[in-house]
Protein backbone atom coordinates (compact mmCIF):
# COMPACT_ATOMS: atom_id res chain seq x y z
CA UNK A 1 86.94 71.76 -40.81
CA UNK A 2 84.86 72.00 -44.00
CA UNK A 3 83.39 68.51 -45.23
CA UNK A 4 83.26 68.34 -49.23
CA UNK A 5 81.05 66.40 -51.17
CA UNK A 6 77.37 65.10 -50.13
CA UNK A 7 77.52 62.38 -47.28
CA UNK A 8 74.00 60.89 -46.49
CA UNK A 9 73.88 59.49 -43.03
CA UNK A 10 70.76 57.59 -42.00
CA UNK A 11 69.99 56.98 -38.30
CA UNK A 12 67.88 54.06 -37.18
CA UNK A 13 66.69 55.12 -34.06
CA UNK A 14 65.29 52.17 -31.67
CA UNK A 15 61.20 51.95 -30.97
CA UNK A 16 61.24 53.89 -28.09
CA UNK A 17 62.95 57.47 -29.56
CA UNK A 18 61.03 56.75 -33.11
CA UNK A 19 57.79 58.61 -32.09
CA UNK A 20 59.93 61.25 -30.47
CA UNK A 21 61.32 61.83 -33.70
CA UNK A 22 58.67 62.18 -36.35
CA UNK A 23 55.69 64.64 -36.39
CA UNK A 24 52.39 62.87 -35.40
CA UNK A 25 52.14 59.52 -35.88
CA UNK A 26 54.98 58.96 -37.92
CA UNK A 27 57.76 56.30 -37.10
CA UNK A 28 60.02 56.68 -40.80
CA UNK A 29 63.77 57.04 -39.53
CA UNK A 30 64.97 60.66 -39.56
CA UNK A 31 67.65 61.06 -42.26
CA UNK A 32 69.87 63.77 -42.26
CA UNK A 33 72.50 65.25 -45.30
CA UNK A 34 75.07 67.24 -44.34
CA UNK A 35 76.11 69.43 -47.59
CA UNK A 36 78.97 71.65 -48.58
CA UNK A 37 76.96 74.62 -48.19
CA UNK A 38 78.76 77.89 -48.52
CA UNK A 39 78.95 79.71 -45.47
CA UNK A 40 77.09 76.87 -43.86
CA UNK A 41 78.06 75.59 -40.29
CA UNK A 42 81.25 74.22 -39.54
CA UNK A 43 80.03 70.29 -39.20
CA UNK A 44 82.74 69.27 -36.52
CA UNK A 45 81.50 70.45 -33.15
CA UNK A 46 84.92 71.38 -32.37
CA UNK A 47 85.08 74.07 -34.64
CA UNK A 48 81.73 75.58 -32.27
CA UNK A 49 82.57 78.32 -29.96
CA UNK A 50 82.33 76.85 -26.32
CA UNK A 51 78.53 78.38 -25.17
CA UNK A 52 77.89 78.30 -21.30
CA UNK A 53 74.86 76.68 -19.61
CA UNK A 54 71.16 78.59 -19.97
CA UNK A 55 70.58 79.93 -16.53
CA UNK A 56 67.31 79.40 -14.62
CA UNK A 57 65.70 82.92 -13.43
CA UNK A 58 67.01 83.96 -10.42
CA UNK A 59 64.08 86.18 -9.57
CA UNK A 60 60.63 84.67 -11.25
CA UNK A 61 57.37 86.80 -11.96
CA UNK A 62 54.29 86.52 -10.19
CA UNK A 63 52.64 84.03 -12.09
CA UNK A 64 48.76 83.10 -11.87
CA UNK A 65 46.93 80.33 -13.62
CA UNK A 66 45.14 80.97 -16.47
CA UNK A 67 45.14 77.31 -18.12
CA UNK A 68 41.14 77.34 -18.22
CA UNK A 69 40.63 80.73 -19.35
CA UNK A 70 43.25 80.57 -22.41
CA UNK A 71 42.11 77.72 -23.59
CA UNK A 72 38.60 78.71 -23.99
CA UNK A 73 40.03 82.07 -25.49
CA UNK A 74 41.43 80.23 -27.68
CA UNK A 75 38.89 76.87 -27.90
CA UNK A 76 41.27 74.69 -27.46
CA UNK A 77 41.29 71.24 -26.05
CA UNK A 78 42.42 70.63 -22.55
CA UNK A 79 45.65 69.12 -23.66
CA UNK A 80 48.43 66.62 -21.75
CA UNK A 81 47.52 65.81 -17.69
CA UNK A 82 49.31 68.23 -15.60
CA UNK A 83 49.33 70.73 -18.35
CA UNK A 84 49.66 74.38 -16.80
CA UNK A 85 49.64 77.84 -18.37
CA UNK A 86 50.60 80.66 -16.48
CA UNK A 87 49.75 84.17 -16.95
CA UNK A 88 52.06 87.09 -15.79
CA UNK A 89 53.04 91.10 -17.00
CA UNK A 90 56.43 93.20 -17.33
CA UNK A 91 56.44 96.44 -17.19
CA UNK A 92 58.08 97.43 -19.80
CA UNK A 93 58.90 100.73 -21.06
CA UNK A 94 57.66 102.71 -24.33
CA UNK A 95 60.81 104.22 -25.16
CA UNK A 96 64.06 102.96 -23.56
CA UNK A 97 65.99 106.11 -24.27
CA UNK A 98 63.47 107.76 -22.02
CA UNK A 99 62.38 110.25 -24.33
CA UNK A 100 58.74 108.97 -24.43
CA UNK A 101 58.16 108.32 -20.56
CA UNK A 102 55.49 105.66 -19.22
CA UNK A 103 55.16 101.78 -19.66
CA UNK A 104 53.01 99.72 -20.61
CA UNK A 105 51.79 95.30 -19.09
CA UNK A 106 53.93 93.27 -21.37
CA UNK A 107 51.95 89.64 -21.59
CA UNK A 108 53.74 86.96 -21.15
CA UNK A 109 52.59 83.38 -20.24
CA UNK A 110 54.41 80.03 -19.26
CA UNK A 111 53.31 76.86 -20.49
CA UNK A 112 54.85 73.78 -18.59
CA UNK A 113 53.85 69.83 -17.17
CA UNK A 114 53.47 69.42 -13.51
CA UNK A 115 56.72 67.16 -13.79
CA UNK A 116 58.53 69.87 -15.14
CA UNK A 117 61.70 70.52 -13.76
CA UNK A 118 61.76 73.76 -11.56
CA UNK A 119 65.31 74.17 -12.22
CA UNK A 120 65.25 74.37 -15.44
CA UNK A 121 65.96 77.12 -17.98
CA UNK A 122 62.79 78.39 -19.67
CA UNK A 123 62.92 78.72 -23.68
CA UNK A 124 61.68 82.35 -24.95
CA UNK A 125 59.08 82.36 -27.43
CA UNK A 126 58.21 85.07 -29.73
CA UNK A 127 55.80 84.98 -32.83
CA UNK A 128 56.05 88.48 -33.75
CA UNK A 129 53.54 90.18 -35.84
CA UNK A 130 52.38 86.62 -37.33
CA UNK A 131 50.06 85.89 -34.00
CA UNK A 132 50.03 86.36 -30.39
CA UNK A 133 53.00 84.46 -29.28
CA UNK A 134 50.33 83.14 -26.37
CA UNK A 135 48.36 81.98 -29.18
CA UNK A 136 51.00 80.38 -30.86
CA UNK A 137 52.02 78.70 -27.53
CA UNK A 138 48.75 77.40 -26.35
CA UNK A 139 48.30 75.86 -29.34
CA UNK A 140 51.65 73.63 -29.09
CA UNK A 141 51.01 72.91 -25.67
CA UNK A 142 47.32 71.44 -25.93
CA UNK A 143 48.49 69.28 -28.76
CA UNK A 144 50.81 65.81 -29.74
CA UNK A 145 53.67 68.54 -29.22
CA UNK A 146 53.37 69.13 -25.78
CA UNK A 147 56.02 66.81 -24.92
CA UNK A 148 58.80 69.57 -25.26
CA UNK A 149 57.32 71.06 -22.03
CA UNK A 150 58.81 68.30 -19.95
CA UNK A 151 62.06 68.99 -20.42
CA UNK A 152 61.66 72.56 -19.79
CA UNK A 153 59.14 75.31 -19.53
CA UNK A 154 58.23 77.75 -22.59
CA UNK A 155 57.55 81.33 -22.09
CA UNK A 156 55.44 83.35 -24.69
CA UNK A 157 56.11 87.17 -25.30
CA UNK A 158 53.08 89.17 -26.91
CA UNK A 159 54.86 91.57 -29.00
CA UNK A 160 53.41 95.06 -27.76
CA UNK A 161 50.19 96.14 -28.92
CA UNK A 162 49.03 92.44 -29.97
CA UNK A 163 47.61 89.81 -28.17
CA UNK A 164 47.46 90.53 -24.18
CA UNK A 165 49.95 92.87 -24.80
CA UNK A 166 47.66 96.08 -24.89
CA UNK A 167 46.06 95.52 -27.89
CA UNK A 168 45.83 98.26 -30.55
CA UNK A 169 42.14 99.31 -31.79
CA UNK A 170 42.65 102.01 -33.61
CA UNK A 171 41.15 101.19 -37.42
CA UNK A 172 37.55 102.03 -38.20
CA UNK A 173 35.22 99.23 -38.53
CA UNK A 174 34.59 100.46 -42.10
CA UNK A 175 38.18 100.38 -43.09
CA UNK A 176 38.90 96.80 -41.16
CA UNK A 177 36.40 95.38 -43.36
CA UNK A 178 37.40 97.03 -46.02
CA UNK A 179 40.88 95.79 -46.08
CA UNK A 180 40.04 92.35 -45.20
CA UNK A 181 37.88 92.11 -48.28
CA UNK A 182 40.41 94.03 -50.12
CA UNK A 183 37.83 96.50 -51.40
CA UNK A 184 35.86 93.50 -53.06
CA UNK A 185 32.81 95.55 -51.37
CA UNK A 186 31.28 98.47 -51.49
CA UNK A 187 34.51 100.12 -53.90
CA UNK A 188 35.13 101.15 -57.24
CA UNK A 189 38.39 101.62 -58.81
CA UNK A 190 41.37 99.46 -59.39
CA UNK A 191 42.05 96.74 -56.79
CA UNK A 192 45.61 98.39 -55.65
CA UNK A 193 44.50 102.08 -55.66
CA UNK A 194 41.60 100.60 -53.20
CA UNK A 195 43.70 99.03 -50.96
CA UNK A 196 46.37 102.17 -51.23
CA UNK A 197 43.42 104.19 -50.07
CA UNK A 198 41.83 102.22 -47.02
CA UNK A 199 45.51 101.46 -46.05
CA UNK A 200 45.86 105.43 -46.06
CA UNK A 201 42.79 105.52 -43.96
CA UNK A 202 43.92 103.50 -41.53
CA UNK A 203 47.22 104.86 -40.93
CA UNK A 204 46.27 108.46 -40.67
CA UNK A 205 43.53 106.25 -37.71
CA UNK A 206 46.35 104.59 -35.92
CA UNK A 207 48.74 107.04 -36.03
CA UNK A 208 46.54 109.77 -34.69
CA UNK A 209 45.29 106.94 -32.35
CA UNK A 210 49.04 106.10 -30.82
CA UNK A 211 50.75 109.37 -30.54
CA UNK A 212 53.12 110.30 -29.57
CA UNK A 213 53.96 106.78 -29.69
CA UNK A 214 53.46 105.45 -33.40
CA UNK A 215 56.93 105.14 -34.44
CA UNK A 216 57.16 102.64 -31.19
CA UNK A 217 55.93 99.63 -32.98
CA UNK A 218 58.92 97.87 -34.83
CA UNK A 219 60.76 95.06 -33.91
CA UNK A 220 63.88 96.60 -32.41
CA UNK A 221 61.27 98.47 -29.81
CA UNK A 222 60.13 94.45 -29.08
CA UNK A 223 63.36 93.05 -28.69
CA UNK A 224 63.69 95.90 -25.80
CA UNK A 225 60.22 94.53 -24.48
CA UNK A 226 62.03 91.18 -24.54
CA UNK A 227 64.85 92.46 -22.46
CA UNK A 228 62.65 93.53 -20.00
CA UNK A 229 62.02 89.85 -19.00
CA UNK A 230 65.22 89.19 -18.91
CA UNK A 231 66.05 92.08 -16.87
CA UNK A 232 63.15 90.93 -14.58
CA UNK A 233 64.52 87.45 -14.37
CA UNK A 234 67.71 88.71 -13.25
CA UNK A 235 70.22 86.47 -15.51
CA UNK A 236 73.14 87.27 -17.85
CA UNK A 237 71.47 85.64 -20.73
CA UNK A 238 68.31 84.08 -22.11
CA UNK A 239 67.15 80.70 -25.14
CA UNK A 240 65.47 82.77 -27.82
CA UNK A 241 63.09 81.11 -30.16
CA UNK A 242 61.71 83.14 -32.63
CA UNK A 243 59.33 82.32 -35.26
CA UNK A 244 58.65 84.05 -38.74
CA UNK A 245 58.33 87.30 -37.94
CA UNK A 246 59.78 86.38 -34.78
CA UNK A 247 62.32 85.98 -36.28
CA UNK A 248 63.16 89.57 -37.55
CA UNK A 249 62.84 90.28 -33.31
CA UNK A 250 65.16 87.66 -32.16
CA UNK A 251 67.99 88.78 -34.80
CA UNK A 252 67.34 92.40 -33.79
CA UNK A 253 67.68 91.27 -29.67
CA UNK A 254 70.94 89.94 -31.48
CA UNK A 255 72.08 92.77 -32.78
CA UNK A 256 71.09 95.15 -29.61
CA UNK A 257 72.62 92.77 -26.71
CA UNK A 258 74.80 90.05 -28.51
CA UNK A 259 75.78 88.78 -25.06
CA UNK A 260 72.40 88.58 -23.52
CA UNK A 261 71.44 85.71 -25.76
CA UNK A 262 72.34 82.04 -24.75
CA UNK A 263 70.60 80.67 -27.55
CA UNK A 264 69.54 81.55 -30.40
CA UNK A 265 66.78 79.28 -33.13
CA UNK A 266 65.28 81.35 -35.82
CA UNK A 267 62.46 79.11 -37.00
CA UNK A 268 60.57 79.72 -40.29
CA UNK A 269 62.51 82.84 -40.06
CA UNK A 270 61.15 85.89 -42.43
CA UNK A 271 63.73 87.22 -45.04
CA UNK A 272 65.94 89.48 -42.93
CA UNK A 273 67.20 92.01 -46.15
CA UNK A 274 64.73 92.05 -48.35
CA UNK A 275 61.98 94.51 -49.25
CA UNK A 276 57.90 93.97 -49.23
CA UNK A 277 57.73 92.42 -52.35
CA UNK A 278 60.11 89.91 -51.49
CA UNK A 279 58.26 88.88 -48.57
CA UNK A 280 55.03 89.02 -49.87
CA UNK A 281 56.08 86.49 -52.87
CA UNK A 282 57.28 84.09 -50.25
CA UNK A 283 54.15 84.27 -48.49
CA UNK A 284 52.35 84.02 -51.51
CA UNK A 285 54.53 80.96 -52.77
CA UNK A 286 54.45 79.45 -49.25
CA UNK A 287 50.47 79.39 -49.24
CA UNK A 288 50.72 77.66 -52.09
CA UNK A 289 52.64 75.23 -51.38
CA UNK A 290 50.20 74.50 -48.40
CA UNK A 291 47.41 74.10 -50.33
CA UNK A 292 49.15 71.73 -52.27
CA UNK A 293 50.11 69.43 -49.35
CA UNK A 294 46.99 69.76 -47.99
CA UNK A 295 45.26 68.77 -51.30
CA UNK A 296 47.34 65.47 -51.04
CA UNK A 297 46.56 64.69 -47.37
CA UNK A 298 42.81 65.78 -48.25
CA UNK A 299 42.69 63.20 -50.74
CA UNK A 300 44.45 60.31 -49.03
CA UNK A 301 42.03 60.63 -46.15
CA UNK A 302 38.61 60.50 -48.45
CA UNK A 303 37.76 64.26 -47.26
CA UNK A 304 34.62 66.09 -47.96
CA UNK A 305 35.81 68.19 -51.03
CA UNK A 306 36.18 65.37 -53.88
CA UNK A 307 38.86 64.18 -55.60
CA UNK A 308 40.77 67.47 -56.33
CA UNK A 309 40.79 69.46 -53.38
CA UNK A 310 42.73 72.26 -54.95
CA UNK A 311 40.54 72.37 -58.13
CA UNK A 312 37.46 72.92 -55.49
CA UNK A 313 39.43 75.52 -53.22
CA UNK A 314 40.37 77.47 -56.89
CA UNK A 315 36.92 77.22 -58.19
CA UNK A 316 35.72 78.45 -54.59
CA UNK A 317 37.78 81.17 -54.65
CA UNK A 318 36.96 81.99 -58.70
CA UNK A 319 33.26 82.27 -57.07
CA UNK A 320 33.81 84.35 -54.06
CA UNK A 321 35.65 86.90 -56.39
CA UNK A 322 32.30 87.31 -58.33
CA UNK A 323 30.54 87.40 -55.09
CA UNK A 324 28.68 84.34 -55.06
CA UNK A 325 29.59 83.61 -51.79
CA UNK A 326 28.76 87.08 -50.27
CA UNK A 327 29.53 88.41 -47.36
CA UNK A 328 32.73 86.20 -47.71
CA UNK A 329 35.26 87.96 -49.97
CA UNK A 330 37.58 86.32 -51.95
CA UNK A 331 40.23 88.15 -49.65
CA UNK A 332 39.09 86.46 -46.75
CA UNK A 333 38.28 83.24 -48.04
CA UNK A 334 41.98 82.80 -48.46
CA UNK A 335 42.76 84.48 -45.12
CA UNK A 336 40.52 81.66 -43.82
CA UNK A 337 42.33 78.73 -45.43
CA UNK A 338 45.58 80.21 -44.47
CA UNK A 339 44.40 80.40 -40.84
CA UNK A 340 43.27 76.68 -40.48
CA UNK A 341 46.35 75.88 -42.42
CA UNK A 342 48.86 77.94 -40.50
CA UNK A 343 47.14 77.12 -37.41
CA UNK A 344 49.76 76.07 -34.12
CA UNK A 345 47.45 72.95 -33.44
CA UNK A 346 49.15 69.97 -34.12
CA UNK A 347 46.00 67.63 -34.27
CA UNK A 348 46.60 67.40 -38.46
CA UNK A 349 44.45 64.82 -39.60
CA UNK A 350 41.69 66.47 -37.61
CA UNK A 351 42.31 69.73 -38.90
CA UNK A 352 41.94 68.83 -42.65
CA UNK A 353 39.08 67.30 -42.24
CA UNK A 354 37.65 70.23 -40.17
CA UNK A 355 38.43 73.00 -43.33
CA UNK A 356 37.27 70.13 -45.97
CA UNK A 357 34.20 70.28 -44.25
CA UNK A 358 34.20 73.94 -44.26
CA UNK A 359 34.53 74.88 -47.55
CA UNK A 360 32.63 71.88 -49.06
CA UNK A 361 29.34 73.60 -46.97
CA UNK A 362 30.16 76.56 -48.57
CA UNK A 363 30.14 74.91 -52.27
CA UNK A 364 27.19 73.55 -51.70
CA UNK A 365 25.00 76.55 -50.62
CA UNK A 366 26.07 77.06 -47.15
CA UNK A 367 28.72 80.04 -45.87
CA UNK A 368 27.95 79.97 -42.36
CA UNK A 369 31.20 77.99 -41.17
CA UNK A 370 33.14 79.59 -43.85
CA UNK A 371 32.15 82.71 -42.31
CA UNK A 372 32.89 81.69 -39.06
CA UNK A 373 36.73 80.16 -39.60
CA UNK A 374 37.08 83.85 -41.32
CA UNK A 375 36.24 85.28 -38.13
CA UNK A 376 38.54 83.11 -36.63
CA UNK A 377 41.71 83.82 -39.13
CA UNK A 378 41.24 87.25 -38.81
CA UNK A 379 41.28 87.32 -35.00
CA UNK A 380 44.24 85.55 -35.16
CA UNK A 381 46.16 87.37 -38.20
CA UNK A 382 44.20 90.55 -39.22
CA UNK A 383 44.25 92.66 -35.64
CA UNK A 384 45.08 96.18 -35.60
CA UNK A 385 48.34 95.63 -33.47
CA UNK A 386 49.43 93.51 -36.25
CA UNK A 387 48.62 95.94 -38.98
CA UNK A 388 50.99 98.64 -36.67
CA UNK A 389 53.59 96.39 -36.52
CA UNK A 390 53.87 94.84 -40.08
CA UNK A 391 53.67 98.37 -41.53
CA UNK A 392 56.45 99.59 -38.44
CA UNK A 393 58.97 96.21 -40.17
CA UNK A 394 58.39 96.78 -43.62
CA UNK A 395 60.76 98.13 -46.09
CA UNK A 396 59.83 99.86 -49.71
CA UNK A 397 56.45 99.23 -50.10
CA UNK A 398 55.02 99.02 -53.98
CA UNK A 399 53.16 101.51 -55.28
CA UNK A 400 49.41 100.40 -56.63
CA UNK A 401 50.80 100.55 -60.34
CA UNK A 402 53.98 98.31 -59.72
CA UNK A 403 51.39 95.53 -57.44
CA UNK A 404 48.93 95.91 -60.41
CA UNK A 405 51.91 94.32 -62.19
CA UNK A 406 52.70 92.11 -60.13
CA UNK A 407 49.18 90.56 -59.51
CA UNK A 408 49.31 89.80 -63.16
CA UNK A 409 52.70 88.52 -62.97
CA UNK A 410 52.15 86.10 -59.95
CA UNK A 411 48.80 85.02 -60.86
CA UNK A 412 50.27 81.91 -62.95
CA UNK A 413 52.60 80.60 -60.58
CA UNK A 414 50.43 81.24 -57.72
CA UNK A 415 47.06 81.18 -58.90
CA UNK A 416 45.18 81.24 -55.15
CA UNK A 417 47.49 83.57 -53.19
CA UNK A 418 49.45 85.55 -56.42
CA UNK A 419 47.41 88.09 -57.54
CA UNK A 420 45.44 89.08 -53.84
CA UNK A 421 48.69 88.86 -51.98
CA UNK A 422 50.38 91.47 -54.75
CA UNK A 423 47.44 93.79 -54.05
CA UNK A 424 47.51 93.40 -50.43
CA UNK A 425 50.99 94.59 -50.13
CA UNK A 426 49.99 98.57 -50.98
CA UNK A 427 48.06 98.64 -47.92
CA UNK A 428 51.24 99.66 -45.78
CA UNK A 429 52.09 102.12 -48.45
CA UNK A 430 51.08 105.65 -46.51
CA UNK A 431 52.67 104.00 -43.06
CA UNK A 432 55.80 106.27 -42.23
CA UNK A 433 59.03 105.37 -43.27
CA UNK A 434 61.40 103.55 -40.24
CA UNK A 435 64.82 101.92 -40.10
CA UNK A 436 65.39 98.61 -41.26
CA UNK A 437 65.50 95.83 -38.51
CA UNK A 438 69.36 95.86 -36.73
CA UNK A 439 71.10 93.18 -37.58
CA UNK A 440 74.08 91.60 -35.30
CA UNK A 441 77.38 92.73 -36.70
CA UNK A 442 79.08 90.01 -34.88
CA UNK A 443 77.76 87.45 -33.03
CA UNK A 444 80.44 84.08 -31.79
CA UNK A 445 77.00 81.98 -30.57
CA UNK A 446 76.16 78.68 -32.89
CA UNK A 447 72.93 79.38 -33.85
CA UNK A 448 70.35 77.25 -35.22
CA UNK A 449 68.03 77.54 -38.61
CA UNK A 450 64.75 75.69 -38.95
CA UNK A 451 62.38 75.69 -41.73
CA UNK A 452 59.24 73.78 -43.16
CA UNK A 453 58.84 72.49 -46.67
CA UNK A 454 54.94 74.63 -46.91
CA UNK A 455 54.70 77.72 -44.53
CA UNK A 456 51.45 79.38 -45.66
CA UNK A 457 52.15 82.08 -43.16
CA UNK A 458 55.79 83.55 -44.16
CA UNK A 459 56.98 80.91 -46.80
CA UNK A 460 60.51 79.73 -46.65
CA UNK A 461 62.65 82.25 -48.40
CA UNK A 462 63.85 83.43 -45.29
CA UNK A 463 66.47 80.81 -44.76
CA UNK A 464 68.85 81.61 -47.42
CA UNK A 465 68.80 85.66 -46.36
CA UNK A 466 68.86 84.90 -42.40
CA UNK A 467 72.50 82.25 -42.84
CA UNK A 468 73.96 84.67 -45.05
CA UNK A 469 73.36 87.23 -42.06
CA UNK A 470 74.70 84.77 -39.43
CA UNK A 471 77.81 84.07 -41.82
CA UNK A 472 78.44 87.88 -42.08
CA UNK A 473 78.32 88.02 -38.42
CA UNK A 474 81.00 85.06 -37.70
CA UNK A 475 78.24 83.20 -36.34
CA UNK A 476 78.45 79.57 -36.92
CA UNK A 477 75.09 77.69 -37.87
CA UNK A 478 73.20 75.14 -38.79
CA UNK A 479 70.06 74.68 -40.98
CA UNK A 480 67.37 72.06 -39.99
CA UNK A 481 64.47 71.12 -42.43
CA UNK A 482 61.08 69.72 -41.46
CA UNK A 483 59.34 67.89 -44.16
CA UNK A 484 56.04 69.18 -43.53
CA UNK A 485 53.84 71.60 -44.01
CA UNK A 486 51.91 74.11 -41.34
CA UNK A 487 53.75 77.82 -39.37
CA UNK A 488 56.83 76.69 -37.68
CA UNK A 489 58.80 74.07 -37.40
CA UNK A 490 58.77 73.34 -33.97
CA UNK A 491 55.34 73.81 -32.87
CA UNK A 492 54.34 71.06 -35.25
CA UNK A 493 57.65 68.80 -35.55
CA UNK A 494 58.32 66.01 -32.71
CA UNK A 495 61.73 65.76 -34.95
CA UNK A 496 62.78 69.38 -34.46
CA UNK A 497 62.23 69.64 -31.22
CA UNK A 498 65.08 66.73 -30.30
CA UNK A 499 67.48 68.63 -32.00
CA UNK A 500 66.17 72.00 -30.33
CA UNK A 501 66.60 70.63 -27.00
CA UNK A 502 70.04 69.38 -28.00
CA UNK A 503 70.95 72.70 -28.85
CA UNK A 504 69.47 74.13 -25.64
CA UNK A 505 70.91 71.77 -23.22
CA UNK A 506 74.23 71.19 -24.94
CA UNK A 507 74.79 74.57 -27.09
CA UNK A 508 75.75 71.66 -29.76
CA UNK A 509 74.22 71.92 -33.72
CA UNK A 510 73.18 69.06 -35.85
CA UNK A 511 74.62 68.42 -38.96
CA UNK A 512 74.17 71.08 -41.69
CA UNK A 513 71.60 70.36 -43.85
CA UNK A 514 69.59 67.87 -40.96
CA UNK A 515 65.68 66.75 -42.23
CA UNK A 516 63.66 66.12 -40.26
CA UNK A 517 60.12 63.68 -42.25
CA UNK A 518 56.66 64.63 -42.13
């Protein structure tokens, strides 16, 4: 039964569930408006197919422990007592038709609190090509976040050839740099024939590098990976969490093996029909958005970088272009603030105080920690598995003369991220061609749609494209917002995650059209 109109419910939730319920430190009351979205949801749980119990693996992995060494990977704090990560490997197979033999260690690792239950259903988590899924994890786990992990474990995937996952290294140093900068360096030419042309470089690298194997890369060939561990598990069906470009993977396990999925929460999801350009504006707009939140939060909290943040980050970035802040480009001065922005930590106020720091050193005379969180952002979002897999998903990429127009054109409504993240999107240009991602056809499992207000990682334009996929399908949904601002939803939202576990433990939606504050 459709509900018409607006209706505004407000829940007062008593002391002890208000901190559950809020990200950080906040204790406002979670309000939630249910809409009369079109093709949204039904909003009476009766209309929701009946969806069976998550089973608990059957047959585990071998697990070992490798809480000390992640987190120093990863230089992260030592998070929650009793906080355990757990290393283990699939094999998993290049080609599943068989007509590229071999396989190849599949990283996975389970994060979970020494009073979590051993009976319970573990939630699949998969990043995609936005970061190591282990990464992503880790992150969540070490931080005010972690408390998801009591009700059941979490088990990151490392899409193949990122992360533990047998990393790709297949660029040359030359070109790496060269694309991270953006051709700022050592180039002449036009910005988007530069990028054309190292992108070129490095495709003719990793091609040659992965044969016969290059066209292995995209997410359909990681939602097989995924299968694997649930194959290895031993159970009908499997929670799937995917993030951003996660996403894309989760909806194309979907499509594959409709009936292997239990549960299914596409979180910050990526647009699911659209072409590069499309993405790369809502990354673009999504990074700006970011910056704006975190110019209000840096200001509230008396940071480092004056009384307009923004103005200082601009002006930063208006410098680095000219090279005043050589060897940081302007490129990766941005790929920098969208790291510490987009970072999983949850520790917030921390964190914006941390880049503050970071780039007021680098306004007044010193780079060295600006060069340093680059190094860090690009470890985390630049690596040559990720550059083989975001060329392997991407669909129609523009041609230097049409993101030459487009770098104009976004410039004034995204004056940080416009014009760089236009250029940016050529350097996939040479990769060869693949199918779109599968979508389901059909597909009778409620599924649930989470989002943030300021993803400076994949933006939010996803969330319209993804439901009217779902709604195609027959799939009933529901679409969650988080207030906030940071990659994903529920890695940073104490809010979200109550409803997730709902979902998973019930197979029951919130209202269409939930939020979830701050």
């Amino acid at each position: 039964m459709r509900r018409t109109g607006v209706l505004a419910v407000v829940w007062i939730a008593v002391a002890s569930l208000a901190a559950a319920c809020g990200a950080g430190p906040s204790v406002r009351p979670e309000v939630a408006v249910v809409r009369d979205d079109a093709g949204g949801a039904p909003a009476e749980p009766t209309d929701e197919p009946s969806v069976p119990d998550l089973p608990a693996p059957s047959t585990d992995l071998t697990w070992r422990d490798c809480t000390a060494e992640t987190l120093g990977s990863f230089a992260l704090p030592s998070g929650p007592a009793g906080l355990v990560l757990e290393c283990g490997e699939v094999a998993a197979p290049i080609d599943v038709s068989g007509a590229i033999p071999g396989t190849f260690p599949l990283a996975v690792m389970r994060a979970r609190l020494a009073d979590t239950p051993e009976d319970a259903a573990p939630l699949v988590l998969t990043t995609g090509a936005d970061m190591a899924s282990t990464r992503a994890l880790a992150g969540m786990a070490t931080g005010p976040m972690s408390a998801a992990l009591a009700v059941r474990p979490i088990v990151a995937v490392d899409r193949r050839g990122i992360g533990a996952s047998l990393a790709i290294d297949c660029i040359p140093a030359a070109e790496r740099r060269g694309i991270a900068d953006l051709g700022q360096f050592g180039r002449t030419g036009d910005a988007a024939d530069r990028v054309a042309t190292l992108g070129r470089e490095a495709t003719v690298a990793c091609t040659d590098y992965l044969q016969p194997q290059q066209l292995m890369f995209g997410a359909a060939h990681a939602a097989d990976d995924i299968d694997r561990l649930r194959q290895a598990w031993n159970v009908e069906r499997i929670g799937l969490l995917g993030v951003g470009n996660g996403a894309s993977v989760a909806l194309a396990y979907a499509a594959a093996r409709p009936g292997a999925v239990g549960r299914l929460i596409l979180d910050s999801p990526a647009v699911a029909t659209g072409d590069a350009e499309v993405l790369a504006e809502s990354r673009a707009r999504g990074a700006e958005a970011a910056v704006d939140a975190f110019a209000r939060q840096c200001t509230a909290l008396d940071c480092s970088l004056g009384a307009d943040p923004r103005a200082a980050l601009e002006d930063l970035h208006a410098r680095a272009a000219a090279g005043e802040l050589a060897p940081v480009s302007a490129a990766s001065m941005l790929t920098a603030l969208s790291g510490a922005l987009g970072t999983p930590r949850g520790d917030l106020q921390a964190r914006i105080r941390e880049v503050s720091d970071v780039f007021a050193a680098a306004r007044d005379g010193d780079v060295m920690p600006l060069i340093e969180l680059v190094s860090e952002a690009e470890e985390m979002l630049s690596t040559d598995g990720q550059f083989v897999a975001r060329c392997s998903d991407g669909q129609r990429w523009p041609t230097p003369m049409r993101a030459a127009d487009l770098a104009e054109n976004w410039s004034t409504p995204y004056p940080l991220y416009g014009a760089d993240t236009a250029v940016a999107a050529t350097v996939c240009s040479a990769w060869p061609s693949l199918s779109p991602s599968p979508l389901p056809a059909a597909l009778d499992l409620p599924v649930l749609v989470t989002s943030g207000a300021a993803d400076p990682l994949v933006g939010n334009a996803g969330v319209e494209s993804v439901t009217g996929v779902l709604t195609a399908a027959g799939a009933p949904w529901a679409a969650l917002s988080w207030q906030g601002a940071g990659y994903s939803s529920v890695l940073h939202s104490g809010c979200v995650q109550a409803r997730v576990e709902t979902y998973l433990s019930e197979g029951t939606l919130p209202p269409n059209g939930s939020l979830c504050p701050a």
